[in-house]
Protein backbone atom coordinates (compact mmCIF):
# COMPACT_ATOMS: atom_id res chain seq x y z
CA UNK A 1 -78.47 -52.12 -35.51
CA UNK A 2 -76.84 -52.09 -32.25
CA UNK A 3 -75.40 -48.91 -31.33
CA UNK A 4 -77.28 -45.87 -29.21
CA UNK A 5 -78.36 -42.95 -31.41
CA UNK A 6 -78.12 -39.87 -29.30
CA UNK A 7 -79.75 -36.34 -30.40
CA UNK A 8 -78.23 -33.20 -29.64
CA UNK A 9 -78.67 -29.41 -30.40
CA UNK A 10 -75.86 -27.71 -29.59
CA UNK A 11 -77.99 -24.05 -28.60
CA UNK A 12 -79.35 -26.14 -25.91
CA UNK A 13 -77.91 -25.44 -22.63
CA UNK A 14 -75.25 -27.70 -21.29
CA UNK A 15 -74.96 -29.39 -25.21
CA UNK A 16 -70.91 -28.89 -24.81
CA UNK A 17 -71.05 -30.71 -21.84
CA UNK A 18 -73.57 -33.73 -22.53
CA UNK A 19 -71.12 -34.01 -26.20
CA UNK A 20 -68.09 -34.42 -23.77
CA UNK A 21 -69.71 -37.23 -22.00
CA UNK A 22 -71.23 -39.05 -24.67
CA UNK A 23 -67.76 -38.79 -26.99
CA UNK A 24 -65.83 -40.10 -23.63
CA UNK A 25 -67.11 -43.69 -25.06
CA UNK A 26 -64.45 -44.21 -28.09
CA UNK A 27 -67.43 -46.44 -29.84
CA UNK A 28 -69.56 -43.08 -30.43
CA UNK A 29 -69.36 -41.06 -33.79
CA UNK A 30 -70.60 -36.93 -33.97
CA UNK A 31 -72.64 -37.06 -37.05
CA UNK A 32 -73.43 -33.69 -37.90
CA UNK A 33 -76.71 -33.41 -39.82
CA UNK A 34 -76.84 -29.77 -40.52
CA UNK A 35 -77.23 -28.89 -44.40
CA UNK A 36 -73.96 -26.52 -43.73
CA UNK A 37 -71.81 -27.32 -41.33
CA UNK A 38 -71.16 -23.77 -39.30
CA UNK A 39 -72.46 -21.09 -37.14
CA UNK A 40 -72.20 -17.65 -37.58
CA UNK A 41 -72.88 -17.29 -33.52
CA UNK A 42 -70.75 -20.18 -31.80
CA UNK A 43 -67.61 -21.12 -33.61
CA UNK A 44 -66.55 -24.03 -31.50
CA UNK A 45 -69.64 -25.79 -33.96
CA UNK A 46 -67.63 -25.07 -37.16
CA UNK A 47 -66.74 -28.20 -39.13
CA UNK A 48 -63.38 -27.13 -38.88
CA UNK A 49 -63.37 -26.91 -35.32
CA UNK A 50 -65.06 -30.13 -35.02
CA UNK A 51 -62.92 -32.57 -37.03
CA UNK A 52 -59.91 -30.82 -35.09
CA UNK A 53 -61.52 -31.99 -32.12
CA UNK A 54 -62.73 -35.22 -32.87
CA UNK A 55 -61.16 -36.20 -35.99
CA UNK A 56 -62.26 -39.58 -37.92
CA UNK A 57 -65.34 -39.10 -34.94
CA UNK A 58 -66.71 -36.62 -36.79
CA UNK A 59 -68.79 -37.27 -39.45
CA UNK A 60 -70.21 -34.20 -41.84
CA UNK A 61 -74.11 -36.19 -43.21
CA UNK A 62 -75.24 -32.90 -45.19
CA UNK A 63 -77.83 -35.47 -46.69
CA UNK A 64 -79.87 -35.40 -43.74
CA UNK A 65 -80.00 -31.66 -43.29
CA UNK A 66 -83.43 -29.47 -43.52
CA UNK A 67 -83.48 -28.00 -46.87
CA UNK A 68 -85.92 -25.41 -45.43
CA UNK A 69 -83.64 -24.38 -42.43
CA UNK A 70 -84.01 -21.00 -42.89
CA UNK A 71 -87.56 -20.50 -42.88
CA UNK A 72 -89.50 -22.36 -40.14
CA UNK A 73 -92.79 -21.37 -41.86
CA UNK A 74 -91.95 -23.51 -44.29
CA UNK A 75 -91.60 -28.13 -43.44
CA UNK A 76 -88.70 -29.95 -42.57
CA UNK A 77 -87.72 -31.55 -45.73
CA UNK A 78 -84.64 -34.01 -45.68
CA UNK A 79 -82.04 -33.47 -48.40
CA UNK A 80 -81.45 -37.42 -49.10
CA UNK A 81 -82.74 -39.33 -45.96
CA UNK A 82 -82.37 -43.40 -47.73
CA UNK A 83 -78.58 -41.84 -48.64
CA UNK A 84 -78.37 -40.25 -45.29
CA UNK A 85 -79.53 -42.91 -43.20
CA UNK A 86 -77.33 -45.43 -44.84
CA UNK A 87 -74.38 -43.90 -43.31
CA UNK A 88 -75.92 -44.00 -39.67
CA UNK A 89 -76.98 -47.47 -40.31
CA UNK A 90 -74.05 -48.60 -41.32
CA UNK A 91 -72.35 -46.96 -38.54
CA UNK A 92 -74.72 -48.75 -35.41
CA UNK A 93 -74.48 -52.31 -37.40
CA UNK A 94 -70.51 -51.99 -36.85
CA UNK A 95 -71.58 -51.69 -33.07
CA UNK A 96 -70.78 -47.65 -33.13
CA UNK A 97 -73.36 -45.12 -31.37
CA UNK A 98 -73.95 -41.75 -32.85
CA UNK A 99 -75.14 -38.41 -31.66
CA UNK A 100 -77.18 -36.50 -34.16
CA UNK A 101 -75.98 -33.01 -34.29
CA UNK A 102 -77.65 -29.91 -35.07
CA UNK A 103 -77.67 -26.39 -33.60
CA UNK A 104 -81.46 -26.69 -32.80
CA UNK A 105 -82.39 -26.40 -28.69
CA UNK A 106 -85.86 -27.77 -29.32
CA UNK A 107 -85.65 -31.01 -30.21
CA UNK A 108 -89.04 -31.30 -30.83
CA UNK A 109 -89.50 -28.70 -33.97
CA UNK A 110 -86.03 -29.91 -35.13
CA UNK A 111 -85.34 -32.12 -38.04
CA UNK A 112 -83.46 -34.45 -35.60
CA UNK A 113 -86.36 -36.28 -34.47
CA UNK A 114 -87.27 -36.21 -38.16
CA UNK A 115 -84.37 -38.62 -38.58
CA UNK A 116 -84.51 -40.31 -35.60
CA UNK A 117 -87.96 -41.36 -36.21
CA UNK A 118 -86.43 -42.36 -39.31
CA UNK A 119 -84.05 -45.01 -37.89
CA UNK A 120 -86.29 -46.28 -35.71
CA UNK A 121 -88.67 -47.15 -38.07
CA UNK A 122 -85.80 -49.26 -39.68
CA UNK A 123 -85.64 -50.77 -36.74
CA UNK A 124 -88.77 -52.72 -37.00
């Protein structure tokens, strides 16, 4: 695997921004790893919104969402990380970077790492 993985939140300040610079490189892909692919709060992180924006860029993973989202009492639990993954890792072996997506602004309670972790552990 070659390509960067990047990790973003997009309730994190300045996560508009930081996706602008990142997606300014035409290698990098948005791979969106919520389980649902919307907020109620911040349109502009629709689905719909997003594959306006970025088109064949943007890349809906639902496998590698947190089944337990919606109650942080409760662990992150992957839907299908080997199925999830295999996307991403096909992705950075064609040379492509991604940026993990989720709404999370703390990356370190947020299934992101989960899956970064994840890929790195591939990596050796």
């Amino acid at each position: 695997m070659s390509g960067r993985v990047y990790l973003l939140g997009y309730a994190a300040p300045g996560a508009a921004g930081q996706l602008e610079q990142w997606m300014a490189d035409t290698s990098v892909v948005l791979v969106d790893i919520r389980l649902a692919a919307r907020s109620r709060w911040m349109r502009e992180w629709n689905k719909g919104w997003l594959v306006k924006r970025w088109g064949d860029r943007y890349v809906h993973e639902s496998r590698l969402g947190n089944v337990n989202y919606q109650d942080r009492r409760q662990p992150i639990a992957i839907c299908d990380l080997p199925g999830g993954l295999a996307v991403v890792t096909d992705l950075l072996s064609q040379d492509r970077s991604v940026v993990l997506l989720c709404a999370c602004a703390d990356e370190s309670l947020c299934h992101r790492r989960v899956v970064a972790e994840a890929l790195a552990s591939l990596e050796t």
